[in-house]
PDB file of N, CA and C in Angstrom:
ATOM      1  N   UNK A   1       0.852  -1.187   0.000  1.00  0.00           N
ATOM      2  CA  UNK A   1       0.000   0.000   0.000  1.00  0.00           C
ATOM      3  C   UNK A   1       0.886   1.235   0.000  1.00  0.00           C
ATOM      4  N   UNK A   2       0.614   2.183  -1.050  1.00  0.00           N
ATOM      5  CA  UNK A   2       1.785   3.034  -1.484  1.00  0.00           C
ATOM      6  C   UNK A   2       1.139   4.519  -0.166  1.00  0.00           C
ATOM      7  N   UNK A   3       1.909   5.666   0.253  1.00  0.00           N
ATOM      8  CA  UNK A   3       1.573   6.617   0.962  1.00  0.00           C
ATOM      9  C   UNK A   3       2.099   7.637   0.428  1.00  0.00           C
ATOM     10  N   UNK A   4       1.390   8.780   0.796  1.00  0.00           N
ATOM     11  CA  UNK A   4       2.053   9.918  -0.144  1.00  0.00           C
ATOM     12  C   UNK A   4       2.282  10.946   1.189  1.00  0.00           C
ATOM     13  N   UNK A   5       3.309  11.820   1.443  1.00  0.00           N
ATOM     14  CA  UNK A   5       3.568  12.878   2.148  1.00  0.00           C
ATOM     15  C   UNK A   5       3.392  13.866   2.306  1.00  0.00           C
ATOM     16  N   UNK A   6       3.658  14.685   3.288  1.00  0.00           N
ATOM     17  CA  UNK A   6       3.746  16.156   2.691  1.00  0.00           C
ATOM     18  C   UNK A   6       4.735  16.611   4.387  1.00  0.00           C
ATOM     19  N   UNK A   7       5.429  17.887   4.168  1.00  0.00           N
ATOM     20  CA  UNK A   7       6.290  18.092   5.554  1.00  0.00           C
ATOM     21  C   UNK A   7       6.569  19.371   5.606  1.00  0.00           C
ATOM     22  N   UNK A   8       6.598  20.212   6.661  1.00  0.00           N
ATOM     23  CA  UNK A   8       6.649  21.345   7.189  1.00  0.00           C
ATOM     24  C   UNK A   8       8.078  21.562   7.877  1.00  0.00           C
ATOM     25  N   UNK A   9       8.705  21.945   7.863  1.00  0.00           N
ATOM     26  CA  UNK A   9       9.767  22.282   8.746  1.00  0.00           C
ATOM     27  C   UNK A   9       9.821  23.463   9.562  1.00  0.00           C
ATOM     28  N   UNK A  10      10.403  23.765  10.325  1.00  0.00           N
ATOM     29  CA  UNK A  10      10.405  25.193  11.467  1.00  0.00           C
ATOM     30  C   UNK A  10       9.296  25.838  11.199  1.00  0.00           C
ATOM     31  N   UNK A  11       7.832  25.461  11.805  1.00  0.00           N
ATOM     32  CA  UNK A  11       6.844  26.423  11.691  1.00  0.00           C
ATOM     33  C   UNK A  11       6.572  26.758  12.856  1.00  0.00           C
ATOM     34  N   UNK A  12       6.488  28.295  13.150  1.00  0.00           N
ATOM     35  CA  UNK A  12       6.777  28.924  13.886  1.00  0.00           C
ATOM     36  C   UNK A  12       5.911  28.901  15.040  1.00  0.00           C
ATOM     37  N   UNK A  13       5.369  27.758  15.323  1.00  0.00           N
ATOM     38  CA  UNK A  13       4.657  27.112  16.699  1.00  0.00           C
ATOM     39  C   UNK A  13       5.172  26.685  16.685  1.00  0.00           C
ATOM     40  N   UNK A  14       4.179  26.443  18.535  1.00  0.00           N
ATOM     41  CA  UNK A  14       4.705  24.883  19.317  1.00  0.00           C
ATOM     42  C   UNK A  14       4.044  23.582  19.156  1.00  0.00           C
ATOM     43  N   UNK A  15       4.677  22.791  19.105  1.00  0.00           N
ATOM     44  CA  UNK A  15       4.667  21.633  18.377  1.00  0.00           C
ATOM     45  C   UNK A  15       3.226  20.785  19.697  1.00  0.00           C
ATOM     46  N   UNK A  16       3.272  21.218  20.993  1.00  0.00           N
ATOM     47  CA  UNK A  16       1.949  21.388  21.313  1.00  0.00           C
ATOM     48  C   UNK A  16       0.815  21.554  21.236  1.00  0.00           C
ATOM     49  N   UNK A  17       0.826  22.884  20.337  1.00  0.00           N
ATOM     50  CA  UNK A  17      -0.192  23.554  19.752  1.00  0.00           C
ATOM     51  C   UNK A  17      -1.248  22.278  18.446  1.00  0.00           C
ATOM     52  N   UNK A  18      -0.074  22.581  17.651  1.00  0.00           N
ATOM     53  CA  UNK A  18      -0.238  21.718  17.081  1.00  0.00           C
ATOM     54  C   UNK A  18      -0.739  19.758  17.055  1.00  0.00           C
ATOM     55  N   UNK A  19      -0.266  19.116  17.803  1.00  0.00           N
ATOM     56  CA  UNK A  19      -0.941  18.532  17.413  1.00  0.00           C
ATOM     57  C   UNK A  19      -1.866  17.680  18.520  1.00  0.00           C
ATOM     58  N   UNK A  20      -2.869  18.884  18.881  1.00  0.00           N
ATOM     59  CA  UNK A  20      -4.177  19.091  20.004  1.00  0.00           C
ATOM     60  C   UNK A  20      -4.935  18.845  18.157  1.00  0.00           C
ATOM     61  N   UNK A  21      -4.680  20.115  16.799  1.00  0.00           N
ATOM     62  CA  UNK A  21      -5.604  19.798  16.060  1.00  0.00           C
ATOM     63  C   UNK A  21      -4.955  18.871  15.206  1.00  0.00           C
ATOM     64  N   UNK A  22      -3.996  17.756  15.457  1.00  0.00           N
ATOM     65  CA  UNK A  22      -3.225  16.683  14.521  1.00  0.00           C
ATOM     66  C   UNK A  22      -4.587  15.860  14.789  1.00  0.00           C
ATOM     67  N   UNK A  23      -4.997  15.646  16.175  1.00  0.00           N
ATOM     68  CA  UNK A  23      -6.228  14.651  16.551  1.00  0.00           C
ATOM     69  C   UNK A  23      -7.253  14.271  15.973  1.00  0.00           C
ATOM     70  N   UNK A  24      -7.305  15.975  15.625  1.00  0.00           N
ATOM     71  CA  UNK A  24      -8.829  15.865  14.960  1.00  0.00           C
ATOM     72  C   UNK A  24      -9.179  15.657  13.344  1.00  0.00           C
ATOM     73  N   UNK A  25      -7.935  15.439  12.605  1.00  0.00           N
ATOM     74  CA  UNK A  25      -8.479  14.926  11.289  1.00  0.00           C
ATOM     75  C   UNK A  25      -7.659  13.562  11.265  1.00  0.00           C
ATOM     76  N   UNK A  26      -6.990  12.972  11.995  1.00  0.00           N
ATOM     77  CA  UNK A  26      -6.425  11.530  12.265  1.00  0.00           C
ATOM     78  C   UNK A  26      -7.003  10.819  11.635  1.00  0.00           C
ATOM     79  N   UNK A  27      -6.705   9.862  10.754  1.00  0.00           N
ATOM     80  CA  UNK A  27      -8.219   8.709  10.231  1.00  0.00           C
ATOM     81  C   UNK A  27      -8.895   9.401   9.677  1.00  0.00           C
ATOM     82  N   UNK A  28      -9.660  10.481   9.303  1.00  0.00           N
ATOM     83  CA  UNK A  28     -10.560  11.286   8.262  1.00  0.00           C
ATOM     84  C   UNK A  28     -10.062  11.287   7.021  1.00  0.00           C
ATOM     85  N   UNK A  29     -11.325  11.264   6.386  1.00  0.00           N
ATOM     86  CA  UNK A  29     -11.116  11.356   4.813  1.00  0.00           C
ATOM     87  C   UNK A  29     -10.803  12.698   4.743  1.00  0.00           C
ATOM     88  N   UNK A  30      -9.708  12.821   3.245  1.00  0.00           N
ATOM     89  CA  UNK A  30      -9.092  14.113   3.184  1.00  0.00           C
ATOM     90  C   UNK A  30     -10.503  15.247   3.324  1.00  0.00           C
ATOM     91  N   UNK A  31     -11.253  15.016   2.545  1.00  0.00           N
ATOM     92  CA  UNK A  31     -12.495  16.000   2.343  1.00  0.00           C
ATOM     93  C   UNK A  31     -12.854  15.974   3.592  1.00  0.00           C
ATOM     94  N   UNK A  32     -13.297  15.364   4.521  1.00  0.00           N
ATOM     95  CA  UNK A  32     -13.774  15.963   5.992  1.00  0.00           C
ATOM     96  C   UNK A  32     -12.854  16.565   6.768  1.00  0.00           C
ATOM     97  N   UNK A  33     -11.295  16.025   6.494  1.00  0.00           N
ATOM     98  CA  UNK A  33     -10.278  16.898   7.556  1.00  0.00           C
ATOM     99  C   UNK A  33     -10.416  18.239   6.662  1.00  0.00           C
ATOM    100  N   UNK A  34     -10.038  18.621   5.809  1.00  0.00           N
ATOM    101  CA  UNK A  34     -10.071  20.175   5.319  1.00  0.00           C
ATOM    102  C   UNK A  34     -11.463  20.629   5.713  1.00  0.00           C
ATOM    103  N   UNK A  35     -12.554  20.123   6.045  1.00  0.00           N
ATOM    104  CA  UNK A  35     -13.697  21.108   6.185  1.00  0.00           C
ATOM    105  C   UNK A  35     -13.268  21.041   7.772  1.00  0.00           C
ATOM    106  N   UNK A  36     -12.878  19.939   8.466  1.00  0.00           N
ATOM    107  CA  UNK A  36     -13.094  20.170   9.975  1.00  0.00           C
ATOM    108  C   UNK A  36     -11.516  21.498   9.932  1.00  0.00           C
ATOM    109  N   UNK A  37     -10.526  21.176   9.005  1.00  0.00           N
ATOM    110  CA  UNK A  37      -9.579  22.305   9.650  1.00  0.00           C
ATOM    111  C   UNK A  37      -9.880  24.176   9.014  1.00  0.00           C
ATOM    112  N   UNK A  38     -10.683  24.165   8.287  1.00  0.00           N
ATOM    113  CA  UNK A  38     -11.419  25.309   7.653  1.00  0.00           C
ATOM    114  C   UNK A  38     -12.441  25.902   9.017  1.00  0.00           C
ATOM    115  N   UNK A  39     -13.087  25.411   9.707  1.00  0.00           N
ATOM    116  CA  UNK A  39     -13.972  25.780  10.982  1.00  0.00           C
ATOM    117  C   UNK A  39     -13.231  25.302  12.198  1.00  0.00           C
ATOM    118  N   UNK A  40     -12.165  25.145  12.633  1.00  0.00           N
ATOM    119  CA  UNK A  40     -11.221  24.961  13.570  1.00  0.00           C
ATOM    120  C   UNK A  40     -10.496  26.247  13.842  1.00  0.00           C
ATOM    121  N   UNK A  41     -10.814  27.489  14.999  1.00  0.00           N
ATOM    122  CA  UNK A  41     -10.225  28.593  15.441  1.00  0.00           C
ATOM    123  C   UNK A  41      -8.923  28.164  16.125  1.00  0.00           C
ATOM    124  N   UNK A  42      -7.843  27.518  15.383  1.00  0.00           N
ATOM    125  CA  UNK A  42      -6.555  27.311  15.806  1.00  0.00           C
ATOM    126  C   UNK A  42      -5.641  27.747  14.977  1.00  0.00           C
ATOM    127  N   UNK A  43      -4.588  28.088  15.431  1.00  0.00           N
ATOM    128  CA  UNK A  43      -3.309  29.038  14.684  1.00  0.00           C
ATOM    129  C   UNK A  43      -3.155  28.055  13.433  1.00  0.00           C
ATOM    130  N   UNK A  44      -3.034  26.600  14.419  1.00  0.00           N
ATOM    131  CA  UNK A  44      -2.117  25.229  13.456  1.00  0.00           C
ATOM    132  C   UNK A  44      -3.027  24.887  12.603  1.00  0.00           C
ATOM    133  N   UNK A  45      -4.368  25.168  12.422  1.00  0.00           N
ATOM    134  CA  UNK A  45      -5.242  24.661  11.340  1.00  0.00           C
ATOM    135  C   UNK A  45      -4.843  25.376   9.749  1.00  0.00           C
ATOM    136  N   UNK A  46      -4.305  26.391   9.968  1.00  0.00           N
ATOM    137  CA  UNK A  46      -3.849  26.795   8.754  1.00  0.00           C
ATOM    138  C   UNK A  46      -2.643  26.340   8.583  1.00  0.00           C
ATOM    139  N   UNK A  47      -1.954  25.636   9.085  1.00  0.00           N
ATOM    140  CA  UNK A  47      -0.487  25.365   8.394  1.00  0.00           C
ATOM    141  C   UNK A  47      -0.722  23.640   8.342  1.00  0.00           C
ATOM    142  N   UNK A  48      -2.043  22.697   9.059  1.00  0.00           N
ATOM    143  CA  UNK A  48      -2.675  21.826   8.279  1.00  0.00           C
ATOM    144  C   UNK A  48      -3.315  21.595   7.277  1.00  0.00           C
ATOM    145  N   UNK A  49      -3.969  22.653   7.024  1.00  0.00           N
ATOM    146  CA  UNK A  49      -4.789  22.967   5.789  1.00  0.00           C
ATOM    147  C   UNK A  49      -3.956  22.587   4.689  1.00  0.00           C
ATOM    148  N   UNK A  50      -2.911  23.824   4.786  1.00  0.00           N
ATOM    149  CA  UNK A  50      -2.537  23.565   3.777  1.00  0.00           C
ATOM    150  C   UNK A  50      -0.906  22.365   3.543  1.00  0.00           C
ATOM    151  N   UNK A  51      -0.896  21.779   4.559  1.00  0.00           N
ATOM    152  CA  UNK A  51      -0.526  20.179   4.670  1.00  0.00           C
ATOM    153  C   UNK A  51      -0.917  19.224   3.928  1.00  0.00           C
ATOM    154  N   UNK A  52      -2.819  19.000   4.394  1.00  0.00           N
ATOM    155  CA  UNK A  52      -3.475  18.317   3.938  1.00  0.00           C
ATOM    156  C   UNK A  52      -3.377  18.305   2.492  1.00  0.00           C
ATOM    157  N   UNK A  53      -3.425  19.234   2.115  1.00  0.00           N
ATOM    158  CA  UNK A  53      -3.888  19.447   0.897  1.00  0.00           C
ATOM    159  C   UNK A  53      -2.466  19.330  -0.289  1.00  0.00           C
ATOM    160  N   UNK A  54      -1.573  19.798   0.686  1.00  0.00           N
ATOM    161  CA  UNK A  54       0.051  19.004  -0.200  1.00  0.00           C
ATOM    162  C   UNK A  54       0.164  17.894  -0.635  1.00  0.00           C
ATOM    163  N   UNK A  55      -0.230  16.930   0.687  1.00  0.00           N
ATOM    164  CA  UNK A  55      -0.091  15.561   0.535  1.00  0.00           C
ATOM    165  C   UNK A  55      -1.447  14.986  -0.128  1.00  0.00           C
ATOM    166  N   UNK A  56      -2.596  15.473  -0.611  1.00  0.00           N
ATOM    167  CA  UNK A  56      -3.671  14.766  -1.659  1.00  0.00           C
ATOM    168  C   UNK A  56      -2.927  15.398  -2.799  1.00  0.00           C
ATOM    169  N   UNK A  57      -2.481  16.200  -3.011  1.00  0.00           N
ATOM    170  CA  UNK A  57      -1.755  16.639  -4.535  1.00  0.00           C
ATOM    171  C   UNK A  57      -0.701  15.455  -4.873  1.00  0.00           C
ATOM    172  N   UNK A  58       0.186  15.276  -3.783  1.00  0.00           N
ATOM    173  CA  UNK A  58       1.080  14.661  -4.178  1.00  0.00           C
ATOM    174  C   UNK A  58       0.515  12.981  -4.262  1.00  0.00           C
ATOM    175  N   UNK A  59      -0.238  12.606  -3.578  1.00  0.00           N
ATOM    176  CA  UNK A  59      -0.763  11.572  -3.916  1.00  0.00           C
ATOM    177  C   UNK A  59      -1.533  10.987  -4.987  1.00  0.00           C
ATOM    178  N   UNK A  60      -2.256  12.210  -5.985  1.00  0.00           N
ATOM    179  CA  UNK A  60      -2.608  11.927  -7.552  1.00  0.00           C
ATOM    180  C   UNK A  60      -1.557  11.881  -8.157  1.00  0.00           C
ATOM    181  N   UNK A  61      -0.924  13.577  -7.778  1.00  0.00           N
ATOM    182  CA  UNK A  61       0.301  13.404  -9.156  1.00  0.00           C
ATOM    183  C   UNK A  61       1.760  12.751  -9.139  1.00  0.00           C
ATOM    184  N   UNK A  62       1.981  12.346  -8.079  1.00  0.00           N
ATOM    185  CA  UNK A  62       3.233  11.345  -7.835  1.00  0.00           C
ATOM    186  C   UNK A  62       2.966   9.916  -7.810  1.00  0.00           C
ATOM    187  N   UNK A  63       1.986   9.567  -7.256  1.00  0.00           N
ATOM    188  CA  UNK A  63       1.549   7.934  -6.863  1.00  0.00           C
ATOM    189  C   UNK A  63       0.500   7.457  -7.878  1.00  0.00           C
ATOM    190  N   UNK A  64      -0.638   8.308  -8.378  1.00  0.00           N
ATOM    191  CA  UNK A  64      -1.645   7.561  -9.257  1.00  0.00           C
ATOM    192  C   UNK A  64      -2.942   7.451  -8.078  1.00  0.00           C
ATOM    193  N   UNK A  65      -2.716   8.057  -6.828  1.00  0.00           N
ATOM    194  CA  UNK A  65      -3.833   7.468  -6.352  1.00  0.00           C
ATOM    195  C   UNK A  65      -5.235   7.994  -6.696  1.00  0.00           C
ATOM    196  N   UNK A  66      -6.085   7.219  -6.318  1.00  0.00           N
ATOM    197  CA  UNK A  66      -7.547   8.476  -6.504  1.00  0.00           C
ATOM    198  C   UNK A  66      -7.924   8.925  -5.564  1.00  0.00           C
ATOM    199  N   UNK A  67      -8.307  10.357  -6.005  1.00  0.00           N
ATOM    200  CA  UNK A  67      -8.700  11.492  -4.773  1.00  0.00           C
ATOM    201  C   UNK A  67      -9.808  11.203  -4.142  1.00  0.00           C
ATOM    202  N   UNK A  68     -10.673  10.967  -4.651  1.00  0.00           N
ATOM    203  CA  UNK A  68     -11.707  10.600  -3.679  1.00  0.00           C
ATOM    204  C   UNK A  68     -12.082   9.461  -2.247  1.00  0.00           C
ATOM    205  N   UNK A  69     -10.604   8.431  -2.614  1.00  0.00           N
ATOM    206  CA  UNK A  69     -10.772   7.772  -1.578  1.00  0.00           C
ATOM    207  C   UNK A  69      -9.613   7.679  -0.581  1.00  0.00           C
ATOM    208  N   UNK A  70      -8.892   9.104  -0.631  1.00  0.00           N
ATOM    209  CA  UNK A  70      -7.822   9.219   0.791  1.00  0.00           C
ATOM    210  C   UNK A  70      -8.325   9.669   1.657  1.00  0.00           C
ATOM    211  N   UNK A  71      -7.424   9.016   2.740  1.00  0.00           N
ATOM    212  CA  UNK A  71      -7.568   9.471   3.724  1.00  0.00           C
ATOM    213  C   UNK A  71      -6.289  10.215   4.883  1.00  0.00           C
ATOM    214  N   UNK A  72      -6.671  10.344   5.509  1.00  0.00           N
ATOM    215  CA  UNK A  72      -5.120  10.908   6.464  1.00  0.00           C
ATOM    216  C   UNK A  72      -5.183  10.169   7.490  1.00  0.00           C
ATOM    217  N   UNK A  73      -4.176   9.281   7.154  1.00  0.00           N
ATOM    218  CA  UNK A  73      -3.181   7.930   7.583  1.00  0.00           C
ATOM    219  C   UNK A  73      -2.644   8.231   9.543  1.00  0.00           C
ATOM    220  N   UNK A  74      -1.656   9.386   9.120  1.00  0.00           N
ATOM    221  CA  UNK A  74      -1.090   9.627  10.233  1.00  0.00           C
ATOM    222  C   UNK A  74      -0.478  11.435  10.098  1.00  0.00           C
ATOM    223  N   UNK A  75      -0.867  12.462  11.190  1.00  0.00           N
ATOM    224  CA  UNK A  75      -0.095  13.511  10.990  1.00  0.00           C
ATOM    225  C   UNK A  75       0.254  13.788  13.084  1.00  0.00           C
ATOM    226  N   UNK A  76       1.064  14.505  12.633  1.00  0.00           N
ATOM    227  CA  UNK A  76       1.958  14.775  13.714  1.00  0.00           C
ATOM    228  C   UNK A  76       3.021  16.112  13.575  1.00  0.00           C
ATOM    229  N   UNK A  77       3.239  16.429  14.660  1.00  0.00           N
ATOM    230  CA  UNK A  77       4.759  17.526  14.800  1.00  0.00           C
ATOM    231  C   UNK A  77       5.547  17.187  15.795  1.00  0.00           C
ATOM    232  N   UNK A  78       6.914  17.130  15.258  1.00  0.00           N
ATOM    233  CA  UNK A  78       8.019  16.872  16.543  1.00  0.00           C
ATOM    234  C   UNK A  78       8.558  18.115  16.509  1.00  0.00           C
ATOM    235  N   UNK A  79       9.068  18.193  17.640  1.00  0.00           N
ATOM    236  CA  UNK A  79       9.936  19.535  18.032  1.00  0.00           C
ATOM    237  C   UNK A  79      10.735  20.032  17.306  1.00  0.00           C
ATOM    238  N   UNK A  80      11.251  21.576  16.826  1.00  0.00           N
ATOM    239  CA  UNK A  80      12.563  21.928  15.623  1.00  0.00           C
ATOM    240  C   UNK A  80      13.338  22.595  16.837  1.00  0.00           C
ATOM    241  N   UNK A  81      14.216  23.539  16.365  1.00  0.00           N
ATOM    242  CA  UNK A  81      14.825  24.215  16.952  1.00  0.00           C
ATOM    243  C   UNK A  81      14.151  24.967  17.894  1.00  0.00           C
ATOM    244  N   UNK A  82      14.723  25.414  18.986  1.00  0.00           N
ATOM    245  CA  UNK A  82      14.105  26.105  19.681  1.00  0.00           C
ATOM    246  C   UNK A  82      14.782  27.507  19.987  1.00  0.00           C
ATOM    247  N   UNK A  83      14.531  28.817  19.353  1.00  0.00           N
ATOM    248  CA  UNK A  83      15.017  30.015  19.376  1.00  0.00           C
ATOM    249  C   UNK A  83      15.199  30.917  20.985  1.00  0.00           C
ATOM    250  N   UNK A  84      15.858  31.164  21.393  1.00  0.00           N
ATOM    251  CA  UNK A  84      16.061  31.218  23.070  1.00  0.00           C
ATOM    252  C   UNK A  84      16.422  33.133  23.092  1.00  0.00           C
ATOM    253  N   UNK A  85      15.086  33.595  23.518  1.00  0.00           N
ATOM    254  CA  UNK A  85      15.522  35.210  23.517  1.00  0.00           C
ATOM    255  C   UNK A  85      15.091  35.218  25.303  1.00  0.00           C
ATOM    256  N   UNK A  86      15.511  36.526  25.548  1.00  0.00           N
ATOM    257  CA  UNK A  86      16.003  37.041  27.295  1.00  0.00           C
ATOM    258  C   UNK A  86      14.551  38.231  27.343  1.00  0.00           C
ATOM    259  N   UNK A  87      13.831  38.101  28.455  1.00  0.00           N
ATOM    260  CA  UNK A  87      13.150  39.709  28.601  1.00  0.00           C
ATOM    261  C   UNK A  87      13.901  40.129  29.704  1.00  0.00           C
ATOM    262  N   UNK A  88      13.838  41.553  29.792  1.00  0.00           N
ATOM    263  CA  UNK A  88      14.501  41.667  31.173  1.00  0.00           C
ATOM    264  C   UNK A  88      13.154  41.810  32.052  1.00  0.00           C
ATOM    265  N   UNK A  89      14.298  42.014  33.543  1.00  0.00           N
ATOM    266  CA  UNK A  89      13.601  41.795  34.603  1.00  0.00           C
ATOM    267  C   UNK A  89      13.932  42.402  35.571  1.00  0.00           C
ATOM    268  N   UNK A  90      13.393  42.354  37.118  1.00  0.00           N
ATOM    269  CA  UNK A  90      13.735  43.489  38.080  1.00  0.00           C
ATOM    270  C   UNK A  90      15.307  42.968  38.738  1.00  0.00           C
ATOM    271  N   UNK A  91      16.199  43.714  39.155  1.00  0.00           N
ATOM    272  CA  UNK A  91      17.709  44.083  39.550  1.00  0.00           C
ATOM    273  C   UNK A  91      18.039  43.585  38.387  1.00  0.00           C
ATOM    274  N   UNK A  92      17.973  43.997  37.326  1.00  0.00           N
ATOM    275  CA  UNK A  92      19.442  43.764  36.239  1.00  0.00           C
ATOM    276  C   UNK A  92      19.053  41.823  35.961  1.00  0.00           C
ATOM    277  N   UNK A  93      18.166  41.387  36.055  1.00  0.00           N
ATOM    278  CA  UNK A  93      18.015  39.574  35.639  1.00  0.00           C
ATOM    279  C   UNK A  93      17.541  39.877  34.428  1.00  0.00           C
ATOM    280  N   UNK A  94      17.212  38.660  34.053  1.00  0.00           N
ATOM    281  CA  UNK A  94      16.897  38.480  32.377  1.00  0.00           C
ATOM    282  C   UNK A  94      16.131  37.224  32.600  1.00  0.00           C
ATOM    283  N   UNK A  95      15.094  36.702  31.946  1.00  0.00           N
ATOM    284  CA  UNK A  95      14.389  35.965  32.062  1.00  0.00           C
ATOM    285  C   UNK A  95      14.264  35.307  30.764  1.00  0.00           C
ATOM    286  N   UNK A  96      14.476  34.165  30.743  1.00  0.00           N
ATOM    287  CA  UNK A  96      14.525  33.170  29.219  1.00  0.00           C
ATOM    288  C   UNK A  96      13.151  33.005  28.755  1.00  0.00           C
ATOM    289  N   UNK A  97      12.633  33.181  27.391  1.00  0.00           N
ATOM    290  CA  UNK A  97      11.635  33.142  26.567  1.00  0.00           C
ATOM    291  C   UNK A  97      11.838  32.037  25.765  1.00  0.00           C
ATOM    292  N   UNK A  98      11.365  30.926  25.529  1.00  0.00           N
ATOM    293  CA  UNK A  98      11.778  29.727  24.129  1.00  0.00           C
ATOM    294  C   UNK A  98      10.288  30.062  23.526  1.00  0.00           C
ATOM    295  N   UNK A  99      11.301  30.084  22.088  1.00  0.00           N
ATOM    296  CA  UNK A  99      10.177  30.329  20.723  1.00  0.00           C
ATOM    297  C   UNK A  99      10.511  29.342  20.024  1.00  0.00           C
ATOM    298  N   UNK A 100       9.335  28.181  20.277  1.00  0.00           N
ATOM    299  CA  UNK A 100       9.810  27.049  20.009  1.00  0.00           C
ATOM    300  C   UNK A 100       9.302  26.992  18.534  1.00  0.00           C
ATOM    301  N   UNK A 101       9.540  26.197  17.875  1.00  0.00           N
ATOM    302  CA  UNK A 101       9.582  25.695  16.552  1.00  0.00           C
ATOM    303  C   UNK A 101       8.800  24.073  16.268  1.00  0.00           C
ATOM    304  N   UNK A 102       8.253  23.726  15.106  1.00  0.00           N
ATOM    305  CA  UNK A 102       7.623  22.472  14.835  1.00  0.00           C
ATOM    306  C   UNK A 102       8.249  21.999  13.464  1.00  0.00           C
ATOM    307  N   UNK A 103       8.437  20.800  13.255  1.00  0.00           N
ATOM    308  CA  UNK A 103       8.036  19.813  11.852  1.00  0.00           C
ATOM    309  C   UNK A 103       7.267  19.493  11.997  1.00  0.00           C
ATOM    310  N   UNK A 104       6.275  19.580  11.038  1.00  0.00           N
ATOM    311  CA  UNK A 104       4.789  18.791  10.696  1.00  0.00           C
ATOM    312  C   UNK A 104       5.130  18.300   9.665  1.00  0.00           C
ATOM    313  N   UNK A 105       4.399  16.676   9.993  1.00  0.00           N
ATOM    314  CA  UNK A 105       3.727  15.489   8.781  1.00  0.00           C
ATOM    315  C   UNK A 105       2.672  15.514   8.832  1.00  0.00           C
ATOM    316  N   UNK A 106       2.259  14.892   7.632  1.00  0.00           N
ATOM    317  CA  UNK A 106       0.956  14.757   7.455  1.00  0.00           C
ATOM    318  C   UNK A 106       1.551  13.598   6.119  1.00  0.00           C
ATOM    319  N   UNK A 107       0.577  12.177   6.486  1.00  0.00           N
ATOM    320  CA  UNK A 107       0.938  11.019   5.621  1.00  0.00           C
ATOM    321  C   UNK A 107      -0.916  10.750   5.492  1.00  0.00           C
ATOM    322  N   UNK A 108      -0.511  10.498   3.656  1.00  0.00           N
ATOM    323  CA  UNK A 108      -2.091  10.240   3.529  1.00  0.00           C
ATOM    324  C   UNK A 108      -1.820   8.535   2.702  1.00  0.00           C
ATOM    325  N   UNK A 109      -2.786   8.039   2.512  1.00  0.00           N
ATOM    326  CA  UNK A 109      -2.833   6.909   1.971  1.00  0.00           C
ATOM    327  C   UNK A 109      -4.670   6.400   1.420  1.00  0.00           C
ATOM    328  N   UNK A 110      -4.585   5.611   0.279  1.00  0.00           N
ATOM    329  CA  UNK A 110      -5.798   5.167  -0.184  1.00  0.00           C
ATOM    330  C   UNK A 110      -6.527   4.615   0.300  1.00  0.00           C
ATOM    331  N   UNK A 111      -7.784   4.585   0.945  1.00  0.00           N
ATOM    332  CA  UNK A 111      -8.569   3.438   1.843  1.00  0.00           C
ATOM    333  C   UNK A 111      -9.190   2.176   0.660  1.00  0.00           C
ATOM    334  N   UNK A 112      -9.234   1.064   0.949  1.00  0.00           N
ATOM    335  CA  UNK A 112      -9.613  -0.040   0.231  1.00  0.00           C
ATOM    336  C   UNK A 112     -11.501  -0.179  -0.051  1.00  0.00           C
TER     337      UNK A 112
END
């Protein structure tokens, strides 16, 4: 059973954030995860959106599959770099800020 991809690198969330809405199109057919991530008020639904929608492209025009019967297999984000800035603070301290970073997958595949 062939799978088609799609991948995000350093997007500028936390990889937390993210995948609270990885959950919710898990196992969904591509067409119901894009409508559930289109009415989803989350930062990460737009950088799934247009995930989702990488990996059904690449799955017609690289693999042969047919669009109408994918689904989304498996998506996820692991941690990227994590950017480390200082605020200050009272007597002369500095207080560490992490601006963390994500890779997102998103793996789709044909249902039988």
């Amino acid at each position: 059973m062939s799978e088609a991809k799609a991948y995000l690198s350093f997007a500028r969330i936390s990889p937390r954030k993210v995948n609270v809405v990885c959950e919710l199109i898990r196992g969904k057919d591509v067409e119901l995860a894009t409508a559930i991530l289109q009415h989803t008020p989350k930062a990460a639904s737009e950088y799934l959106l247009k995930l989702v929608k990488s990996a059904a492209a690449n799955a017609e025009n690289n693999h042969g599959m047919n669009g109408d019967k994918l689904v989304v297999k498996a998506a996820w984000a692991d941690a990227g770099m994590t950017m480390k800035r200082m605020r200050p603070r009272a007597h002369g301290r500095g207080y560490r800020i992490n601006k963390r970073t994500s890779h997102i997958t998103v793996v789709v595949t044909e249902k039988e």
